[in-house]
N, C-alpha and C. Protein backbone atom coordinates (compact mmCIF):
# COMPACT_ATOMS: atom_id res chain seq x y z
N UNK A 1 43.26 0.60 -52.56
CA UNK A 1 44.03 0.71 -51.32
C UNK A 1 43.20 0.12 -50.19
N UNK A 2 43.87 -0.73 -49.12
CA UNK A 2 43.62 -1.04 -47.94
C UNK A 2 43.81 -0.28 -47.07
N UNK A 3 42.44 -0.21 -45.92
CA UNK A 3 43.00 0.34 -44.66
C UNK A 3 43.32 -0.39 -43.91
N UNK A 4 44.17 -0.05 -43.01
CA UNK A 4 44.67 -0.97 -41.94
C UNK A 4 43.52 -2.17 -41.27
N UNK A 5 42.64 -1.36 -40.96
CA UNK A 5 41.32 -2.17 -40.02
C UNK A 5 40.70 -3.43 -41.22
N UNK A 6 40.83 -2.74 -42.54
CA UNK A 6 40.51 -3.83 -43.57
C UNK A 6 41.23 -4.61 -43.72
N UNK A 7 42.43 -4.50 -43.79
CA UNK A 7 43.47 -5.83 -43.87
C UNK A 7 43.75 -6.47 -42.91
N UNK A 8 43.58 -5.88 -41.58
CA UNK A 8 43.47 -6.60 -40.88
C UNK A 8 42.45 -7.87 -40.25
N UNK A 9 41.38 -7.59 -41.36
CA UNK A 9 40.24 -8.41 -40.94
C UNK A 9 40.62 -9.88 -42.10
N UNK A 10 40.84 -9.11 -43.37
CA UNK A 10 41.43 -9.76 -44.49
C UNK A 10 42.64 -10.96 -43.88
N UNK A 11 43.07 -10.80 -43.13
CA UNK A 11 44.38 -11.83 -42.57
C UNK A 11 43.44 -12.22 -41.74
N UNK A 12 42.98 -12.59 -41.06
CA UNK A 12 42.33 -13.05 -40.24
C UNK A 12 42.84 -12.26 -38.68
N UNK A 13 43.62 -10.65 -38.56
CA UNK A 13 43.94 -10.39 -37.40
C UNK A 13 42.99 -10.21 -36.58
N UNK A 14 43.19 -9.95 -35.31
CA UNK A 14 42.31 -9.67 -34.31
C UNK A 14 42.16 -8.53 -33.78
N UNK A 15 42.78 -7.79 -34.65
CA UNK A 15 42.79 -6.06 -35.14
C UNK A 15 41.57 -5.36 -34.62
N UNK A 16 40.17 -6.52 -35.73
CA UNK A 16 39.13 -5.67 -35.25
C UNK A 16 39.00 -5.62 -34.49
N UNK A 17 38.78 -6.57 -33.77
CA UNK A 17 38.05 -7.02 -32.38
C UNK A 17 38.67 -6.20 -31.00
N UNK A 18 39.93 -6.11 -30.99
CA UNK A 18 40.71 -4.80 -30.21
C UNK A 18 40.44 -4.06 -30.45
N UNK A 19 39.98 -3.02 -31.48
CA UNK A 19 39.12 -1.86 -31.86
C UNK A 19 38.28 -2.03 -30.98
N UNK A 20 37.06 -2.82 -30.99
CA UNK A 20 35.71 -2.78 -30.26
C UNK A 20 35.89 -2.46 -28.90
N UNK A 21 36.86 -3.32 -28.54
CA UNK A 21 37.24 -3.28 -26.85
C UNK A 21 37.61 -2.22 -26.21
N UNK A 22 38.41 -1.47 -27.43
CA UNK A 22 38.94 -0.50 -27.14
C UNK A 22 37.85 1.02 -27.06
N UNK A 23 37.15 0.89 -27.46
CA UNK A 23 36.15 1.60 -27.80
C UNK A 23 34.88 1.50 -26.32
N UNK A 24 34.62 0.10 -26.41
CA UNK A 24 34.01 -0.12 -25.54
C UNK A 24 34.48 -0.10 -23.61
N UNK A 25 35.90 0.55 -23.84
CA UNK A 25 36.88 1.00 -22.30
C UNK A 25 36.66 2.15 -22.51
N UNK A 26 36.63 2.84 -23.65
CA UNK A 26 36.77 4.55 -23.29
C UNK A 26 35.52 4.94 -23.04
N UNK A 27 34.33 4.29 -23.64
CA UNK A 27 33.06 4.94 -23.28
C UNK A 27 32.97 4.80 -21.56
N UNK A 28 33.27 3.25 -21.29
CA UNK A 28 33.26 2.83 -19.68
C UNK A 28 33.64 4.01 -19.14
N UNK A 29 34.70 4.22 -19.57
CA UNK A 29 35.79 5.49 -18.58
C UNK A 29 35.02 6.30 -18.78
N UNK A 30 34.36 7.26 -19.82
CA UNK A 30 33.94 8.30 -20.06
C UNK A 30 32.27 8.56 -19.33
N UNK A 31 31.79 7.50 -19.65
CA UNK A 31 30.25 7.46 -19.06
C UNK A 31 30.29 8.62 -17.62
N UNK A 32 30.75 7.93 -16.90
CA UNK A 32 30.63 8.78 -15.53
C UNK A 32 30.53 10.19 -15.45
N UNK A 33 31.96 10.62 -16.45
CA UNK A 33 31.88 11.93 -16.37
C UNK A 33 31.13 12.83 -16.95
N UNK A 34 30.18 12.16 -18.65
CA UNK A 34 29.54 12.30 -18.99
C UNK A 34 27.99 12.69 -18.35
N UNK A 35 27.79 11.62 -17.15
CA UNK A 35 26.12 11.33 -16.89
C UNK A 35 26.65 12.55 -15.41
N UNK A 36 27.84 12.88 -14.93
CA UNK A 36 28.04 13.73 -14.13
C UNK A 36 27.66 15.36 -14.67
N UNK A 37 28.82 15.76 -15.50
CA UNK A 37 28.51 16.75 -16.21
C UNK A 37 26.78 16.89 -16.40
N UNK A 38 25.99 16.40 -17.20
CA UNK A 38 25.17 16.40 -17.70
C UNK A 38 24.08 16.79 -16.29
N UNK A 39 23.97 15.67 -15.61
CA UNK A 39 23.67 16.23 -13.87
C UNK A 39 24.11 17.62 -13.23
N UNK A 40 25.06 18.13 -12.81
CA UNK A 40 25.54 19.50 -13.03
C UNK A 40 24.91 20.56 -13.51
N UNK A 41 24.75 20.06 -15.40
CA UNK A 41 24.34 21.08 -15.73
C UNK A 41 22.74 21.41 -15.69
N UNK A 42 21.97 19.88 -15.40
CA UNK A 42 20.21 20.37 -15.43
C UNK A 42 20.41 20.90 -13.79
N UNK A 43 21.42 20.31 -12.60
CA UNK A 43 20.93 20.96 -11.98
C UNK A 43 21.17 22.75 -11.57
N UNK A 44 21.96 23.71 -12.14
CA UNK A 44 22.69 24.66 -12.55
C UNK A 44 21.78 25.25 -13.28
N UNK A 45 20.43 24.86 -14.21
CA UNK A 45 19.63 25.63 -14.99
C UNK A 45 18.51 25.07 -14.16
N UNK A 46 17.80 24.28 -13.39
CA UNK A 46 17.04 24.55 -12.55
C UNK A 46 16.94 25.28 -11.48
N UNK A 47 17.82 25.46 -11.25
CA UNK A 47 18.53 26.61 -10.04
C UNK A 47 18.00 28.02 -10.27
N UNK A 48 18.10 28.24 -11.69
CA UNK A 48 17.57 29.25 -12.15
C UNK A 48 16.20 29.68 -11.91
N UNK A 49 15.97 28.07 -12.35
CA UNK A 49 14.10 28.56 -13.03
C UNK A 49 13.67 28.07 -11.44
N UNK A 50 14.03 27.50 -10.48
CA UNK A 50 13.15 27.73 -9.39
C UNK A 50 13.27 29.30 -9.16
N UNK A 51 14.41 29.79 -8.98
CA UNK A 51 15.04 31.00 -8.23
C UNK A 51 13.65 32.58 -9.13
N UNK A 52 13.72 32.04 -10.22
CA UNK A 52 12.70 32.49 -10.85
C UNK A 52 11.27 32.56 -10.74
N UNK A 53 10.72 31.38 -10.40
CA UNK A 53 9.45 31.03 -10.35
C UNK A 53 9.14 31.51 -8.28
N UNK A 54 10.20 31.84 -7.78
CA UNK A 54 9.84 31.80 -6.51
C UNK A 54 9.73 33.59 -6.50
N UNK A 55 10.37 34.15 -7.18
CA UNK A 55 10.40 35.60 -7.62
C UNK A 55 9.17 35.98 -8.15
N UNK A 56 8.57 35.07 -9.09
CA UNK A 56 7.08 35.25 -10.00
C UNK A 56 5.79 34.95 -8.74
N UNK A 57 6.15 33.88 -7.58
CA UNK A 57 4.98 33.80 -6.35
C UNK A 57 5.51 35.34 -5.89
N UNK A 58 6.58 35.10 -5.38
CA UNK A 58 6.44 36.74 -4.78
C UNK A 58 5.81 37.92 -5.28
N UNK A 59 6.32 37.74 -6.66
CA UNK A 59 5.49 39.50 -7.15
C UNK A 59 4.04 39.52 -7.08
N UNK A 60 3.95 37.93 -7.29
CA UNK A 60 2.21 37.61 -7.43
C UNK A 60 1.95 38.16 -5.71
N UNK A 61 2.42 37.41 -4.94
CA UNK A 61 2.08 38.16 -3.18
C UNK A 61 1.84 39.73 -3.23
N UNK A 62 3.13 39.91 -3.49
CA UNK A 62 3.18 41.39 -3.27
C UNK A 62 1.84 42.19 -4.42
N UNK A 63 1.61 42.08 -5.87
CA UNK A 63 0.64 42.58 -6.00
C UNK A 63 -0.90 42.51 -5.55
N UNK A 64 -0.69 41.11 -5.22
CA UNK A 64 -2.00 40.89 -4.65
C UNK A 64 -2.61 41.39 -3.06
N UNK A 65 -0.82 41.71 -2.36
CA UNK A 65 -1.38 42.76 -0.87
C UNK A 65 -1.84 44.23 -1.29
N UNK A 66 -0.89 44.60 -2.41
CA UNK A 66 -1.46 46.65 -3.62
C UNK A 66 -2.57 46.53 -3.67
N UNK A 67 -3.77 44.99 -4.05
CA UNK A 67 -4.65 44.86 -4.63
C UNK A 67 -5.94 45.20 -3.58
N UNK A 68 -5.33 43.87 -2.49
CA UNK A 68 -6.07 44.61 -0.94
C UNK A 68 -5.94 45.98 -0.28
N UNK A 69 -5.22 46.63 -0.43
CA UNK A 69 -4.83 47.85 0.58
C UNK A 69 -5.45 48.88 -0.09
């Protein structure tokens, strides 16, 4: 049995080659939202770990005034 994309190469259609193109428009389209999302989300989990690390100077402050007093 033939698949379509095989017989179409077999005739000489231009089958494949519209595949590629086609392929190569949806990534176009998609990229953006992709490299967006992805942006979003490191910045959404850095958010964290500063919000964290500024919590870890503080406790460090604060034990280190217990330490003086």
């Amino acid at each position: 049995m033939v698949s379509i994309g095989s017989w179409a190469i077999l005739c000489g259609s231009d089958y494949a080659h519209q595949q590629t193109i086609n392929m190569k428009t949806i990534i176009k389209r998609l990229l953006p939202y992709l490299i967006t999302t992805a942006a979003l989300a490191f910045l959404a989990t850095s958010c964290n770990t500063i919000r964290g690390a500024g919590r870890d100077v503080e406790q460090t402050g604060n034990n280190i005034q217990k330490a003086t007093n």
